[in-house]
Structure formats: structure tokens, C-alpha cells
Protein backbone atom coordinates (compact mmCIF):
# COMPACT_ATOMS: atom_id res chain seq x y z
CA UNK A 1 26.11 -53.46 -25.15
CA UNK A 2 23.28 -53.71 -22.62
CA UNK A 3 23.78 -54.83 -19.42
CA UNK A 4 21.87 -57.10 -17.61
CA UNK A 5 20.96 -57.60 -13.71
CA UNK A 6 22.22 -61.10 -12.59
CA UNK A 7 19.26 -62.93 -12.28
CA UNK A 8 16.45 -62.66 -9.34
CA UNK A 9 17.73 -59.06 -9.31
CA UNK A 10 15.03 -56.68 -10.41
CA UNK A 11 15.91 -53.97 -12.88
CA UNK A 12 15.56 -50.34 -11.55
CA UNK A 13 13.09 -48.49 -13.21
CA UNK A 14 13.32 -46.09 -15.42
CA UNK A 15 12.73 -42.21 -14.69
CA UNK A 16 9.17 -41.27 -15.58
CA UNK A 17 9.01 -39.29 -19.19
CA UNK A 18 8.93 -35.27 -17.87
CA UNK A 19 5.45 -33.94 -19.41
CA UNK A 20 5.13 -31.98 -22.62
CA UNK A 21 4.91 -28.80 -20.64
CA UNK A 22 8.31 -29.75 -18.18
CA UNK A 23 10.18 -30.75 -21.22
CA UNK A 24 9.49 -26.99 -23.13
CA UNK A 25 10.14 -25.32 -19.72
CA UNK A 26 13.88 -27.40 -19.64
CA UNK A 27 13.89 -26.21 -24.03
CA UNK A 28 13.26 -22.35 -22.81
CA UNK A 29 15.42 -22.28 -20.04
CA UNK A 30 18.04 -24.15 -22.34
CA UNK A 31 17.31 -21.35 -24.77
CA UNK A 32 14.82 -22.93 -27.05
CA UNK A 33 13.18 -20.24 -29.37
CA UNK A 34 10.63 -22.64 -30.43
CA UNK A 35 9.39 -23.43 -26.90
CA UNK A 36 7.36 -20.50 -26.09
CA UNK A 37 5.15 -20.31 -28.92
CA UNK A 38 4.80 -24.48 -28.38
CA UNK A 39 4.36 -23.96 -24.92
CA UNK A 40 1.87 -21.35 -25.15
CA UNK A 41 -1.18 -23.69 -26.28
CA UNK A 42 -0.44 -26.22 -23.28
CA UNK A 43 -0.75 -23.87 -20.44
CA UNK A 44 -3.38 -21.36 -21.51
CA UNK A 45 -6.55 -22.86 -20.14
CA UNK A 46 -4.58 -23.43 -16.92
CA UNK A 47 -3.45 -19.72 -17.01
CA UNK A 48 -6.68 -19.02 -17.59
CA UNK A 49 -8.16 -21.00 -14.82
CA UNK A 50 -5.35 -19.05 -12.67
CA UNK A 51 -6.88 -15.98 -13.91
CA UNK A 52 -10.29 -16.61 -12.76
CA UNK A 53 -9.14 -17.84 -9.40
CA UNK A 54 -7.29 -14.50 -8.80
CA UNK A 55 -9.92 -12.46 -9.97
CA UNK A 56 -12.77 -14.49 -8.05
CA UNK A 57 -12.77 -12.07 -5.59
CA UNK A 58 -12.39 -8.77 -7.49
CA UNK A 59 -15.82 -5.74 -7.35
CA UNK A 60 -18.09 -6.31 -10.29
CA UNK A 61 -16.91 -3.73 -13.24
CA UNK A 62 -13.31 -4.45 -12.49
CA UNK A 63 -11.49 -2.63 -15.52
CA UNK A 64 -8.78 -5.93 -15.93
CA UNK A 65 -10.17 -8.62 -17.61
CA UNK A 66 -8.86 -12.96 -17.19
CA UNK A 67 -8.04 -12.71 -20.59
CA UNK A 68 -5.89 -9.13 -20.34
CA UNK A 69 -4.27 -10.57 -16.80
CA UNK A 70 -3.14 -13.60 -18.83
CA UNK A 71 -1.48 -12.21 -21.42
CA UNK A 72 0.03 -9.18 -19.18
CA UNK A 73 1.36 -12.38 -17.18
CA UNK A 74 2.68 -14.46 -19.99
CA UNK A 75 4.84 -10.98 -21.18
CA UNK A 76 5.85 -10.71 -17.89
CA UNK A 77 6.98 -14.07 -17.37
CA UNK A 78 8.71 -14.44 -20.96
CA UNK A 79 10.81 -11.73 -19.61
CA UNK A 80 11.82 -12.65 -16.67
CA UNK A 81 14.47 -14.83 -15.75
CA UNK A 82 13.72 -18.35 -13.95
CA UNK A 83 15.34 -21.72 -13.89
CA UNK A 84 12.02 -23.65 -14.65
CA UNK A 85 12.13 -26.59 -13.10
CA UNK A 86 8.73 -28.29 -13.79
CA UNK A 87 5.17 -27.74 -14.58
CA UNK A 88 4.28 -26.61 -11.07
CA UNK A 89 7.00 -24.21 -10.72
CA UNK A 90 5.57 -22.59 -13.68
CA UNK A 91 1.93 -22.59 -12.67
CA UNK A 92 3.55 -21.12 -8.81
CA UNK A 93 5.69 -18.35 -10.74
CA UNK A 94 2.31 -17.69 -12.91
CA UNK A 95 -0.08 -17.38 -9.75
CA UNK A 96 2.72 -14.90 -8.17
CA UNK A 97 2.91 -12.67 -11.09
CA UNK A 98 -0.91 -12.41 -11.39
CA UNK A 99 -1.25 -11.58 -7.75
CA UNK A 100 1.32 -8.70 -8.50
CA UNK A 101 -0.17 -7.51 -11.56
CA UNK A 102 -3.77 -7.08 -9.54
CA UNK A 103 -2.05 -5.69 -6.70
CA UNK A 104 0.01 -2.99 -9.30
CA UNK A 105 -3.78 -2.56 -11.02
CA UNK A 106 -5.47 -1.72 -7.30
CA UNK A 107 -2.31 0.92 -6.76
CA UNK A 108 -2.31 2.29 -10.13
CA UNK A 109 -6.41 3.09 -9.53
CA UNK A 110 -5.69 4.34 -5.80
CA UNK A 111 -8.81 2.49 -4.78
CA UNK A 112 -7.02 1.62 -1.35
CA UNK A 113 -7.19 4.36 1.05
CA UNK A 114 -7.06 3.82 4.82
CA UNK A 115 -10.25 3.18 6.45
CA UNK A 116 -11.90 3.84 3.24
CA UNK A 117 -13.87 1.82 0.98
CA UNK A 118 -12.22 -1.81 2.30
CA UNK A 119 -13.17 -5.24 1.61
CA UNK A 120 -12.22 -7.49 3.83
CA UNK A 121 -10.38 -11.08 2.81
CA UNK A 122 -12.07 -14.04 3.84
CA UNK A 123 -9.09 -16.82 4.54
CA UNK A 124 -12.03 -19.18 4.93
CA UNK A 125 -13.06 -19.47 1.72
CA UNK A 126 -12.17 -22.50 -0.94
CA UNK A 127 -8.87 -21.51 -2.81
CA UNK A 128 -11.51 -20.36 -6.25
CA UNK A 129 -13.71 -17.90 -3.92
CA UNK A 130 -11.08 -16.06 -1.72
CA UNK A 131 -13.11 -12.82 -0.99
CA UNK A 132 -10.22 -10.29 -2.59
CA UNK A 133 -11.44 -6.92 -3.89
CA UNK A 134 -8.35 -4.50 -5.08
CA UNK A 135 -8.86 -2.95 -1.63
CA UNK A 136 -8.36 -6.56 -0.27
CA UNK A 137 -5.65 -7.74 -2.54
CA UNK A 138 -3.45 -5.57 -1.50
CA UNK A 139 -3.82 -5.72 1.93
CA UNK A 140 -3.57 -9.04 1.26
CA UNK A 141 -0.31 -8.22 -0.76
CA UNK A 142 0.73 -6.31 2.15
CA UNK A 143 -0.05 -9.56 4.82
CA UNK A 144 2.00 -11.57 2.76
CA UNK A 145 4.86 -9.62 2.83
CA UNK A 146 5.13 -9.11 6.00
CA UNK A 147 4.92 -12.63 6.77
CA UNK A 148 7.67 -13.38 4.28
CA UNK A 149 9.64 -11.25 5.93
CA UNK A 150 9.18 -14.31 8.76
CA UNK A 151 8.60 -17.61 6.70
CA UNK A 152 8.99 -17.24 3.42
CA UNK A 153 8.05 -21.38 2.79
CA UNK A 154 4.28 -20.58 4.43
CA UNK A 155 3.81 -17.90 1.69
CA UNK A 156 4.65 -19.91 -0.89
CA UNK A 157 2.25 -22.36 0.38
CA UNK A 158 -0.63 -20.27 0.98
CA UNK A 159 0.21 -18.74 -2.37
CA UNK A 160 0.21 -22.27 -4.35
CA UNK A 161 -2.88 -23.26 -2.32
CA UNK A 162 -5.33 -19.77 -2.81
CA UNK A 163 -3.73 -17.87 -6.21
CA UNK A 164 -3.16 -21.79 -7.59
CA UNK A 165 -5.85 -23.72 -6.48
CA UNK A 166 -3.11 -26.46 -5.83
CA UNK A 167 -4.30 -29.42 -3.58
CA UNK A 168 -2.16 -30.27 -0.59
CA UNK A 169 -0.68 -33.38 -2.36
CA UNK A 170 0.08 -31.27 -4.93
CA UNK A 171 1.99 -28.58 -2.53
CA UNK A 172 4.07 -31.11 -1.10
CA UNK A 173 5.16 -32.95 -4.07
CA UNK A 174 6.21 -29.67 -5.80
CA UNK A 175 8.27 -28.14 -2.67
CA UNK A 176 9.27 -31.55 -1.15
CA UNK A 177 7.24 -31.83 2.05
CA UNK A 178 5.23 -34.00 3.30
CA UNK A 179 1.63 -33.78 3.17
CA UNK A 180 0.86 -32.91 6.65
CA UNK A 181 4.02 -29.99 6.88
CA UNK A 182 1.81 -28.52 4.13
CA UNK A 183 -0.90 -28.57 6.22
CA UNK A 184 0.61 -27.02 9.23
CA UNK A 185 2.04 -24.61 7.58
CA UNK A 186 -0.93 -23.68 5.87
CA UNK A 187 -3.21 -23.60 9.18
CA UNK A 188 -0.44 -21.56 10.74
CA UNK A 189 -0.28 -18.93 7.98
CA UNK A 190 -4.39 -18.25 7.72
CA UNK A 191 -4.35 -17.54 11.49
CA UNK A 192 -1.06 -15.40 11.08
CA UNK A 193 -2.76 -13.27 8.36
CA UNK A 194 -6.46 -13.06 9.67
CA UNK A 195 -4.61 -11.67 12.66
CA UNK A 196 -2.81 -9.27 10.73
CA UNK A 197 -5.88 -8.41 8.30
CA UNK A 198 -8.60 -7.96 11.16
């Protein structure tokens, strides 16, 4: 039997439907079989889109293509375990695995010697035209990881923000904050790593 509110009360609404790609996320993690190979179609221009982002920055001739960093990604992240909570957890955990796979490509290749051939990392750049050759990736890789070392939230951010392309609004609904922590923390963390790239 439904109940009803007395009257004058208004009803509470309802939670908002979770979206096609947050209800196969909650399927996987439940141990769906069928949700990876449904999920796949949803989130591949978006990978995609991630790809180009991350690879915005890399030397003309780079020997990893978008498409090859997608699907290295998508292995990686099929095996690996994560409590996915939502489409923008995905999209985050997607960003951070690219970012690693470029940075594991620039070691592999041993492009990054000391005061060799570096490319500096523009911070100043919109989040699709951070300046990020493999020489710069992973001294960027290396900035990063220092500073998580400090404040782990402010990595996050700056990773969600330049490997997502995620808007500030976007940030703070996905890690709870409000819009202006986000951008603190994000002004805070480009002078932290220009400092510690320069």
C-alpha cells in the first residue's frame, strides 16, 4: 500500500535515475559479465577525447597512438580493481591510467635524461593544450608525486582538471567540494609545481 503525505505536505522527491554509464559501473563492480562489453560503446569517444587531451602535448612522431593509449587503458582498467562509484570516477581513474601509461612509454624509450633534450610544461595552458612532451610528462609525473606526497586532494584536482578536461563545477560535484575549494586548490597546486618544474 502506498503511503501518502498528509496534505499541504510536499512529497520528497525521488533520487535522480543513475546514468547508463553509472548503472554498468555499479553491474561490473557487482560482477556483471555483460557490463563491460555494454559499457564499452558509452565511454569510448570520451576515452578517446581523454586520449587526445593527454597526448596534446606529446613531440610530433610520437610512436603511441589515441587509439593504442585507449585500448592499453581500457585492459588496464578491466584489470584492476576499483569500487566505481559513478561516471566521473571512471573518467578520473581513466585520465590517471593514461598519464601512467605515457609516463611508462617516455621511460621505456629513455628519452628523459637530465639536462638533456627537455620540454618544459606549461601549467598555463587550457586543460586540452598542456605543453607535455615524454620529457615533460614525466617530470610532470615526477611533480605530481612529490606533491602527493603533501596533498594528495590538489593532485587529484589538477589531475581531473588537465588529464580530464573536467570543469570546476564538475571537480567539485565529483569530490564533494565546493566550487571555490576547487579553485584554491587548483591555483595553489600550478604555483606548487611551476616551482618545482622551473
Amino acid at each position: 500500500m502506498t503511503q501518502r503525505n498528509p496534505p499541504g505536505v510536499p512529497a520528497e522527491p525521488s533520487p535522480p535515475e543513475p546514468s547508463p554509464v553509472t548503472r554498468l559501473l555499479i553491474e561490473w563492480r557487482s560482477g556483471g559479465s555483460n557490463a563491460v562489453d555494454q559499457l564499452v560503446p558509452l565511454v569510448y569517444d570520451e576515452l578517446r577525447r581523454l586520449a587526445a587531451v593527454q597526448m596534446s602535448g606529446e613531440r610530433p612522431g610520437h610512436t603511441l597512438q589515441p587509439t593504442a593509449l585507449v585500448h592499453e587503458a581500457f585492459a588496464r582498467l578491466v584489470n584492476v580493481e576499483v569500487s566505481w562509484q559513478d561516471r566521473g570516477h571512471f573518467f578520473s581513474v581513466a585520465a590517471r591510467m593514461m598519464r601512467r601509461i605515457l609516463v611508462d612509454h617516455a621511460r621505456s624509450r629513455g628519452r628523459a635524461k637530465r639536462g638533456g633534450d627537455v620540454v618544459k610544461v606549461s601549467l598555463e595552458q587550457s586543460p586540452l593544450e598542456l605543453e607535455a612532451a615524454e620529457a615533460g610528462i614525466e617530470a610532470l609525473d615526477d611533480a605530481l608525486e612529490a606533491l602527493s606526497a603533501l596533498d594528495e586532494r590538489k593532485v587529484r584536482i589538477v589531475e581531473l582538471h588537465y588529464f580530464s578536461g573536467m570543469t570546476h563545477p564538475e571537480i567539485a560535484r565529483l569530490l564533494e567540494l565546493s566550487a571555490s575549494t576547487v579553485d584554491r586548490d587548483l591555483r595553489l597546486a600550478r604555483a606548487w609545481l611551476k616551482r618545482a618544474l622551473s
